[in-house]
Protein backbone atom coordinates (compact mmCIF):
# COMPACT_ATOMS: atom_id res chain seq x y z
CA UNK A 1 6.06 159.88 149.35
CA UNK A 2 7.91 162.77 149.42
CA UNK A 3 8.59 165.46 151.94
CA UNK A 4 7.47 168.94 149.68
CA UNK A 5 4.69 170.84 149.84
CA UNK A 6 1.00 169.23 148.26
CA UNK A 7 0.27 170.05 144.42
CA UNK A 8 -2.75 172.63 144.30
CA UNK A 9 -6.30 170.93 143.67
CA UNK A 10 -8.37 172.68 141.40
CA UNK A 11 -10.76 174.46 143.94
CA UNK A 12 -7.54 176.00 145.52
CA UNK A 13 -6.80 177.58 141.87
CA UNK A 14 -10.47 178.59 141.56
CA UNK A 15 -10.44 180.21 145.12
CA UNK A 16 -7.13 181.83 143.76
CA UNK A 17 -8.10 183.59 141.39
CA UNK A 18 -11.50 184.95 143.08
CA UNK A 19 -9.33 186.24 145.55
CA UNK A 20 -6.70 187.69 142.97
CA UNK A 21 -9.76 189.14 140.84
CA UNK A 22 -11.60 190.91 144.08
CA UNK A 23 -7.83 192.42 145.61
CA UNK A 24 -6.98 193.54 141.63
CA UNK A 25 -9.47 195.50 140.04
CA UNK A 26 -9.84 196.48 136.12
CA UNK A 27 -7.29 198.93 134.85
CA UNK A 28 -10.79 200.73 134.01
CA UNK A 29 -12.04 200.71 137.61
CA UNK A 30 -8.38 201.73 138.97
CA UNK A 31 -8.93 204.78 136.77
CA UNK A 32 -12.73 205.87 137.35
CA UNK A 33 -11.83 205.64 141.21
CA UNK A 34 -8.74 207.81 140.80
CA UNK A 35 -11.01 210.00 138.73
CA UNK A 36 -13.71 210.45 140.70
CA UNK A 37 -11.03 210.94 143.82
CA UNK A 38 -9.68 213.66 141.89
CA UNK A 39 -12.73 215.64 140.94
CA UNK A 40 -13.89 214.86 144.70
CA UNK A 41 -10.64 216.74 145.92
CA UNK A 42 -10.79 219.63 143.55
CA UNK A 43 -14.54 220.30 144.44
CA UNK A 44 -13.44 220.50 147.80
CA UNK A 45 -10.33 222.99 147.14
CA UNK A 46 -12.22 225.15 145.45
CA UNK A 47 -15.05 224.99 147.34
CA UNK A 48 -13.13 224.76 150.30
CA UNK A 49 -13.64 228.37 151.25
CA UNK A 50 -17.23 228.94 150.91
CA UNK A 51 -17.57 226.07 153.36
CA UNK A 52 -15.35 227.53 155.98
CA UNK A 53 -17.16 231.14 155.43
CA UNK A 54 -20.15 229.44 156.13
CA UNK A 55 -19.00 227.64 159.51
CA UNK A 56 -17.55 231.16 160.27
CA UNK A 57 -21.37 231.94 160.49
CA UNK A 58 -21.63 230.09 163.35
CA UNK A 59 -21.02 232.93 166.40
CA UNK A 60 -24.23 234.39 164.35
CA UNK A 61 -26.59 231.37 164.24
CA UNK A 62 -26.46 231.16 168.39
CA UNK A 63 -27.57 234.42 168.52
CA UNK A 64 -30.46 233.86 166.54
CA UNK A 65 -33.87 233.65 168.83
CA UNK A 66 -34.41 229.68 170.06
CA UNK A 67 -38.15 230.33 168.65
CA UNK A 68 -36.75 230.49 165.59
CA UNK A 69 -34.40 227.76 165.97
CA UNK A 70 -37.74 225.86 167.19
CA UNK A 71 -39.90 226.73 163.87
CA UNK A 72 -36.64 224.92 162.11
CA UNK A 73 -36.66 221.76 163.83
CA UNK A 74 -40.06 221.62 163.34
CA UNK A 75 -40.21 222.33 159.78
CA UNK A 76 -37.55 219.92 159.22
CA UNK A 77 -39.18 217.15 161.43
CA UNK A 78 -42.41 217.76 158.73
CA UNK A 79 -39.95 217.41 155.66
CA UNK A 80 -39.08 213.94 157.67
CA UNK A 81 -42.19 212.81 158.21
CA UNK A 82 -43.55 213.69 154.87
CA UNK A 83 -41.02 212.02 153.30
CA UNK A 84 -41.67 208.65 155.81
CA UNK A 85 -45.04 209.16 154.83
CA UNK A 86 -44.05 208.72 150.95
CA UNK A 87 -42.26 205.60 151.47
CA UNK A 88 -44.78 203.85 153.29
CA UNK A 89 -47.48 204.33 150.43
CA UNK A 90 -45.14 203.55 147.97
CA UNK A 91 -43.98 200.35 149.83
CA UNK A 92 -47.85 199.84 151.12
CA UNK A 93 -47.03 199.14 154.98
CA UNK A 94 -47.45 200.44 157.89
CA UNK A 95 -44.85 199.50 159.98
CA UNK A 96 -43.39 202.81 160.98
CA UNK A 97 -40.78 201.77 163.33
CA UNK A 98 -38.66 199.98 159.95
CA UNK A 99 -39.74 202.67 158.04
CA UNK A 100 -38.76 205.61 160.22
CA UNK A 101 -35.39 204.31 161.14
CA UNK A 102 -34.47 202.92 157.93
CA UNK A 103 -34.84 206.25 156.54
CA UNK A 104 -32.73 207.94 159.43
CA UNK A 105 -30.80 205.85 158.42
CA UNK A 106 -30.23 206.01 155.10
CA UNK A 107 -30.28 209.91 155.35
CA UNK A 108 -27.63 210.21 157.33
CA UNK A 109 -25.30 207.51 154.71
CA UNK A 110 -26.42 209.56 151.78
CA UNK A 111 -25.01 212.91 153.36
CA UNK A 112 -21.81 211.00 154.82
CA UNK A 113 -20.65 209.22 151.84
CA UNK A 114 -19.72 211.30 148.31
CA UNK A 115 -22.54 209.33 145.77
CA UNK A 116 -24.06 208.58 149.07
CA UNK A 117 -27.52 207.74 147.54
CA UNK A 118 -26.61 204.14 146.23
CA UNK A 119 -25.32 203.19 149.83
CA UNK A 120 -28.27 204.56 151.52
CA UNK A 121 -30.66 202.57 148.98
CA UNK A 122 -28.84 199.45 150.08
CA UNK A 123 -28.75 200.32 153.56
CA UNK A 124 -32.79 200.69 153.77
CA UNK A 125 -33.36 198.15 151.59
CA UNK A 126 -31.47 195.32 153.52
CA UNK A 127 -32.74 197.25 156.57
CA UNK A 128 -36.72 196.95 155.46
CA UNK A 129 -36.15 193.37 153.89
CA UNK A 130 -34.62 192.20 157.87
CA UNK A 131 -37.71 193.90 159.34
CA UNK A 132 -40.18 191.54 157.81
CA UNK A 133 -41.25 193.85 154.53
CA UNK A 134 -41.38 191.74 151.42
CA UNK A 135 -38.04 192.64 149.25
CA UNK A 136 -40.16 193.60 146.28
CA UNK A 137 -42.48 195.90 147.60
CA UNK A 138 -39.29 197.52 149.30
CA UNK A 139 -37.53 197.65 146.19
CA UNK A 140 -40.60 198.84 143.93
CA UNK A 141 -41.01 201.15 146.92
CA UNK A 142 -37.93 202.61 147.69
CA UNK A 143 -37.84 203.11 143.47
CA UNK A 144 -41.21 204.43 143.27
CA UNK A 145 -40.34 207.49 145.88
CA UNK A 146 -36.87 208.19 144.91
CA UNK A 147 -38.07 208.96 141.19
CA UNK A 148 -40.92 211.02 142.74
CA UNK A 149 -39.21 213.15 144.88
CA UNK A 150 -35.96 213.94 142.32
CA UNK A 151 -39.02 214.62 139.72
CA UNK A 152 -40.72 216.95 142.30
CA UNK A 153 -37.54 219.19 142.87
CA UNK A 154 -37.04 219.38 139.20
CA UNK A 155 -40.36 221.07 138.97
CA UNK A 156 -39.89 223.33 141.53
CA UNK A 157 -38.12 226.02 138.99
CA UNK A 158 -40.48 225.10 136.15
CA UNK A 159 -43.08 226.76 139.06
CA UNK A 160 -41.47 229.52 140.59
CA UNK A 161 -40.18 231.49 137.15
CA UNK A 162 -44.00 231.98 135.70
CA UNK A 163 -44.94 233.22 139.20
CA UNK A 164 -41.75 235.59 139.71
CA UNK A 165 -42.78 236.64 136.01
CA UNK A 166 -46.67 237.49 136.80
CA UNK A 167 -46.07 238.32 140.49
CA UNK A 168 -44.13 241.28 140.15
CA UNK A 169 -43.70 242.49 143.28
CA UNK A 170 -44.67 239.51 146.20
CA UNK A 171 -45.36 240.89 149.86
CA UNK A 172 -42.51 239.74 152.15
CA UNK A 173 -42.87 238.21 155.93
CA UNK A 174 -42.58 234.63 156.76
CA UNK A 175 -46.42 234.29 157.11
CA UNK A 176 -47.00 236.01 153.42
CA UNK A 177 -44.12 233.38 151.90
CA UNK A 178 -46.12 230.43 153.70
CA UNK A 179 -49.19 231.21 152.38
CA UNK A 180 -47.83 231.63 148.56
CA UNK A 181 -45.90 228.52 149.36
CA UNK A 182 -49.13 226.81 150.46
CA UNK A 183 -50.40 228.34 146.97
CA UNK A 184 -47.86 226.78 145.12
CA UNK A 185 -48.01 223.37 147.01
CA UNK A 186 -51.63 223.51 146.16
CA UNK A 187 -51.34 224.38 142.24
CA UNK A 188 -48.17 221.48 142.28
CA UNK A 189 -50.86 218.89 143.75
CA UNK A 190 -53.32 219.81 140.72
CA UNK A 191 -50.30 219.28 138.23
CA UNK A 192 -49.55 216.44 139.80
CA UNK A 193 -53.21 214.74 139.26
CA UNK A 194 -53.88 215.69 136.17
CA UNK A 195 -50.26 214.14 135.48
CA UNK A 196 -51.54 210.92 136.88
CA UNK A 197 -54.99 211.01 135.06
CA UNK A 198 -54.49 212.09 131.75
CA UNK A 199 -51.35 211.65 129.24
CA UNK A 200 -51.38 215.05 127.38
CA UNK A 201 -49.29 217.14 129.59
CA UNK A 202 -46.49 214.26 129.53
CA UNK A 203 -46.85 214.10 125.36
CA UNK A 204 -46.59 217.79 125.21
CA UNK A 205 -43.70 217.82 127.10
CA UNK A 206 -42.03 215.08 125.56
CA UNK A 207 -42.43 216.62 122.74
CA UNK A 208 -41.30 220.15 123.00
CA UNK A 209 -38.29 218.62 124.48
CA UNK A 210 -37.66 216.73 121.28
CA UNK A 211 -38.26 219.85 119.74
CA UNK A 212 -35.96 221.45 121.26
CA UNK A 213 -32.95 219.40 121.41
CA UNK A 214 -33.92 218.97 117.22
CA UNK A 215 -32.65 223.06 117.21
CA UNK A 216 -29.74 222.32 120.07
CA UNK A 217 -28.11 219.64 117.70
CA UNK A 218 -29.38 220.17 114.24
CA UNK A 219 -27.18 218.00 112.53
CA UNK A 220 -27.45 214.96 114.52
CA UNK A 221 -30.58 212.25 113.87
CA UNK A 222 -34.13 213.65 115.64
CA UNK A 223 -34.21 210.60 118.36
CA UNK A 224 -38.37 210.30 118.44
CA UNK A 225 -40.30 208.50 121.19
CA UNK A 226 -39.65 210.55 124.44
CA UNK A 227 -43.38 211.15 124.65
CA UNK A 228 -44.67 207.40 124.97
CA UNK A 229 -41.45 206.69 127.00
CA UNK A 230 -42.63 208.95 129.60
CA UNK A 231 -46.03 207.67 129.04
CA UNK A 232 -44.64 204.43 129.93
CA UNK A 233 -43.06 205.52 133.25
CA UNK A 234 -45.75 207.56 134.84
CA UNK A 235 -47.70 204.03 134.28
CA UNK A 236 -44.93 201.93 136.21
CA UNK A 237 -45.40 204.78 138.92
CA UNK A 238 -48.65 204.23 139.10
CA UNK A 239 -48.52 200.29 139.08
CA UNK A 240 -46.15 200.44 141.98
CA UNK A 241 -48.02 203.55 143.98
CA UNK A 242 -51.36 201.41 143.65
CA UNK A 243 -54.64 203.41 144.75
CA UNK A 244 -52.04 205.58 146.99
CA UNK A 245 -50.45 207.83 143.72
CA UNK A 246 -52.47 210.81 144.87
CA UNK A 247 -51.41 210.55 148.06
CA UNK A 248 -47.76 209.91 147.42
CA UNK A 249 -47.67 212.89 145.11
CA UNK A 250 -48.90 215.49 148.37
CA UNK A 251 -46.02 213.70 150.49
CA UNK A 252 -43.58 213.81 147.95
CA UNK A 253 -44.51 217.80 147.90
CA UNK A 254 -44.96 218.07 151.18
CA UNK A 255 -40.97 216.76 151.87
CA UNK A 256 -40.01 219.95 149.69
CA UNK A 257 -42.28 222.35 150.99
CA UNK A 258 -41.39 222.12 154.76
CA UNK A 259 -37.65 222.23 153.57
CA UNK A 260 -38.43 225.16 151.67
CA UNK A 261 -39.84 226.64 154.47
CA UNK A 262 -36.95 225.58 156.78
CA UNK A 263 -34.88 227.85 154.66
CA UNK A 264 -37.35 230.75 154.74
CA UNK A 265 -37.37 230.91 158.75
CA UNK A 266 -33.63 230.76 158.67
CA UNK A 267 -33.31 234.06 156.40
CA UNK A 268 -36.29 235.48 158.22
CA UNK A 269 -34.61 234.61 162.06
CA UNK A 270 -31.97 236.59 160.60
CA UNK A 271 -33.74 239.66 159.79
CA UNK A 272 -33.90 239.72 155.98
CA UNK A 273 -36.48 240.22 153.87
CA UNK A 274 -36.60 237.53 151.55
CA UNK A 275 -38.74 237.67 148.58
CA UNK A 276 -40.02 234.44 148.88
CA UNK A 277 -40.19 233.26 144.72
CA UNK A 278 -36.75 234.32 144.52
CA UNK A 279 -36.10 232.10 147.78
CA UNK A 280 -37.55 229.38 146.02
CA UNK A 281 -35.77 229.64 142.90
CA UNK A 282 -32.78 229.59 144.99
CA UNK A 283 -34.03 226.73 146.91
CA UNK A 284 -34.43 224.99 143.94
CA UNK A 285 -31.39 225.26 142.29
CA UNK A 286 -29.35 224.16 145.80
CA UNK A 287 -31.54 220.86 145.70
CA UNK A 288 -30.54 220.24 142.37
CA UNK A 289 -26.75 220.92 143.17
CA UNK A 290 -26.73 218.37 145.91
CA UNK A 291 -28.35 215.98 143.76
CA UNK A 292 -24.75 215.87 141.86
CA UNK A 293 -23.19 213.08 143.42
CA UNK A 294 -19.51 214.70 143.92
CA UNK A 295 -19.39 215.88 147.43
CA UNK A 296 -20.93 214.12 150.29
CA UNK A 297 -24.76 215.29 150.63
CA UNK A 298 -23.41 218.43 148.38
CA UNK A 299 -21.34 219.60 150.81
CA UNK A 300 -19.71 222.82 149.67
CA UNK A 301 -21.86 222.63 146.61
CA UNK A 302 -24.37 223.41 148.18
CA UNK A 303 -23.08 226.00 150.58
CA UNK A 304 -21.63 227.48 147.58
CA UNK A 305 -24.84 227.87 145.15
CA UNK A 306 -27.48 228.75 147.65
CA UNK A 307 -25.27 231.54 148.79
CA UNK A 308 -24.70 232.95 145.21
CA UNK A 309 -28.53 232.70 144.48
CA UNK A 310 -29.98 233.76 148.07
CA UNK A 311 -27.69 236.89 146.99
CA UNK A 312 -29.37 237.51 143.28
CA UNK A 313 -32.34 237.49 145.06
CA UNK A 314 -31.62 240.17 146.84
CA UNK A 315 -30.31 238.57 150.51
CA UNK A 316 -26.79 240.39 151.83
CA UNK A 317 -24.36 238.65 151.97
CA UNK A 318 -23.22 238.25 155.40
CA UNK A 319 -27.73 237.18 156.32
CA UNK A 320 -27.23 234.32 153.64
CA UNK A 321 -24.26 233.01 155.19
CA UNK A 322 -25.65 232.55 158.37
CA UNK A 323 -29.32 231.60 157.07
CA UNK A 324 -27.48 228.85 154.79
CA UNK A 325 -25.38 227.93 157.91
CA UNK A 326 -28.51 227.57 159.70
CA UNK A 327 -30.65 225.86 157.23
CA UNK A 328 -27.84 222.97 156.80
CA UNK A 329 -27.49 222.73 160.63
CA UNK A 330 -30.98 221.14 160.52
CA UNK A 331 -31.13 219.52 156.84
CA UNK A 332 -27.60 218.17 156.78
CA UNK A 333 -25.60 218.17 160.15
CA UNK A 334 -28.28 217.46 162.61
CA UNK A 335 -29.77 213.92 160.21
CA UNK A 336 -26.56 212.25 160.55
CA UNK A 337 -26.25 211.96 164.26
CA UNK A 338 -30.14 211.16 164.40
CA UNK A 339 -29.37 208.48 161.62
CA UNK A 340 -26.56 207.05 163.88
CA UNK A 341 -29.10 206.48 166.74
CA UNK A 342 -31.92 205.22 164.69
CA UNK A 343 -29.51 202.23 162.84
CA UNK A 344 -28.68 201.42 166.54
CA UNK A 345 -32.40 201.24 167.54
CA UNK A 346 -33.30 198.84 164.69
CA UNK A 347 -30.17 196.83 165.35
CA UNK A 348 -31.09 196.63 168.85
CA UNK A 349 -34.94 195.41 168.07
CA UNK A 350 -34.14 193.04 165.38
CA UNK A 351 -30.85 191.86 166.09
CA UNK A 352 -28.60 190.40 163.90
CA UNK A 353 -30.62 187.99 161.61
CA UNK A 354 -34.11 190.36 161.84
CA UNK A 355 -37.72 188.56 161.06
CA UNK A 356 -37.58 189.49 157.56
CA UNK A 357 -36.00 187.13 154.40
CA UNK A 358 -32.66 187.01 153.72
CA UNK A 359 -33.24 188.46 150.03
CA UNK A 360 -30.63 189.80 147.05
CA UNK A 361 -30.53 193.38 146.68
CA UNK A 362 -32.07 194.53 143.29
C-alpha cells in the first residue's frame, strides 16, 4: 500500500457537489438577489427622508394625551385579535395559545424582513404544525386568511370613492367617522355574503375586467375565462372556510376596520379634522403600498404615501406627520418587540421538538 491520500468514493463526490451547488448559486439567482438589493437600497435613499421626517415627529407624539395613546393600543389590540380570530376559523381550532403567538410571531418577521410575508408564513406554519395542529388545516388555513384579508384591503377603495362621491360633505369627529366606518363595515359584510352565496357579482366583475383590459391592449388576444376562474376560487375559499366563511369574512373586516380606526384617533389626538372617507381612501392606498414587498413591512413606503394622501385629504402637513408617526408606533414598531416575546413563550411551552408532526412545509 502506499502512503498518499485515499481515492474519493462516490458518496464523497455526491456530497461534493451538494455542497458546491448550495455555496454557488445560479448566475440567475446571483443576479435577482443583487437586483432586488439594489431596488431595496434605492427605495430606501429616496425614501430615506420621509422616514426621518416622520421620526422627527416624535417630540410631538409624547405630547399627545395618554387617553389617546390608550384608544390606539386598544384599537390595535382589536385589529390583533380580529385577525387571530380569522385564522382560527380558517384553520378550525381553538387552541389560542399556538394561534396567538404564532401570529405575534409571524407579524413581527413580516415587518422585519424586506418580502417578509413568505418568512412569516413559514414561521407560523412550522410554529402551528409543532403545536399539535394538523399541517393541512394550517396550510389551507394560513392560505385561506391571507387571500381574504389582501382581497379585503383591495376593496376598501372600491368602497370609499362611491361614498366620497354621494356623501358630499361627511360630518367630522372621531365618533361621526366610527359610526360611518361601522356603516361601511356593515355594507362590506353584506358584499361579502352575497359574494359567498351567489356567483353574479364575481361574473360581472370578471367580466368588466376583461372588458376592460380588451380597450387597455387592443391589439393583443382577448384572454377569456376570468369570470369562472374566480368562480373557482371563491369555491376553494369556501371549501377550506367550511360552515365558518361568514364568520371569517366579519374578522377579516374587522382586522381593517380597527386599523382604520387606529389611524383616525391618531389624526384626531392631534387635533385635525379628518374627513373620515378621505382618511380611508388614504388608509387604503398605504395598505396597499406595504403590501409591495420592497421595504421591510413598507417601511418608508408607507410613511411616504400615507403622508402624501392624509395631505390631499385635506390633513396639514406637520398633523400627518405626527398622526402617521403615531399610527406606525402601534401597527409597525410596537408588533415586533411583542412578536419577539411571544416566539419565546411558545419556545418555552413546547420546547424544541413541540407535540405536533414533524411535517414539510407546503
Amino acid at each position: 500500500m502506499t502512503g498518499g491520500p485515499d481515492r474519493p468514493t462516490t458518496r464523497d463526490v455526491d456530497q461534493l457537489e451538494r455542497l458546491v451547488h448550495f455555496v454557488a448559486p445560479s448566475r440567475g439567482a446571483v443576479i435577482k438577489r443583487i437586483a432586488v438589493l439594489t431596488l431595496l437600497a434605492v427605495c430606501l435613499y429616496v425614501l430615506g427622508p420621509s422616514v426621518l421626517a416622520t421620526f422627527d415627529a416624535w417630540p410631538q407624539v409624547t405630547k399627545i394625551s395618554w387617553v389617546w395613546l390608550v384608544v390606539m393600543l386598544a384599537a390595535q389590540v382589536l385589529a390583533n385579535a380580529s385577525l387571530i380570530w380569522l385564522q382560527s376559523l380558517a384553520m378550525r381550532t381553538r387552541d389560542w395559545f399556538a394561534v396567538v403567538t404564532a401570529e405575534l410571531a409571524g407579524g413581527a418577521i413580516s415587518r422585519a424582513l424586506p418580502g417578509g410575508g413568505a418568512a412569516a408564513a413559514g414561521l407560523q406554519y412550522s410554529m402551528l404544525v409543532r403545536a399539535g395542529i394538523p399541517a393541512a388545516s394550517v396550510a389551507s388555513g394560513l392560505t385561506a386568511a391571507s387571500l381574504l384579508t389582501l382581497a379585503t384591503v383591495f376593496v376598501l377603495p372600491v368602497v370609499s370613492i362611491p361614498v366620497l362621491i354621494a356623501g358630499g360633505t361627511i360630518p367630522n369627529g372621531l365618533a361621526d367617522a366610527a359610526w360611518l366606518g361601522l356603516a361601511i363595515f356593515a355594507g362590506m359584510v353584506a358584499v361579502g355574503w352575497w359574494v359567498l352565496a351567489s356567483d353574479r357579482p364575481l361574473v360581472a366583475a370578471g367580466r368588466a375586467v376583461e372588458r376592460v383590459m380588451a380597450k387597455i391592449r387592443p391589439k393583443r388576444p382577448l384572454r377569456t375565462g376570468l369570470p369562472g376562474r374566480l368562480v373557482t376560487e371563491r369555491d376553494a375559499l369556501l371549501h377550506a372556510l367550511g360552515s365558518q366563511a361568514h364568520w371569517a369574512i366579519i374578522a377579516s373586516l374587522g382586522r381593517w376596520l380597527f386599523d382604520y380606526l387606529t389611524l383616525l384617533a391618531a389624526l384626531t389626538a392631534v387635533g385635525a379634522n379628518p374627513n373620515p372617507v378621505l382618511v380611508l381612501l388614504a388608509y387604503a392606498i398605504s395598505q396597499m403600498l406595504a403590501a409591495v414587498p420592497i421595504t421591510p413591512g413598507g417601511l418608508g413606503i408607507v410613511e411616504a404615501g400615507l403622508v402624501a394622501t392624509l395631505a390631499l385629504a385635506g390633513i396639514g402637513a406637520a398633523d400627518a406627520l405626527v398622526a402617521t408617526f403615531a399610527y406606525r408606533l402601534f401597527s409597525y414598531w410596537l408588533p415586533m418587540p411583542i412578536g419577539l416575546g411571544a416566539w419565546i413563550m411558545f419556545h418555552r411551552r413546547y420546547g424544541a421538538n413541540g407535540n405536533g408532526h414533524q411535517a414539510a412545509a407546503p
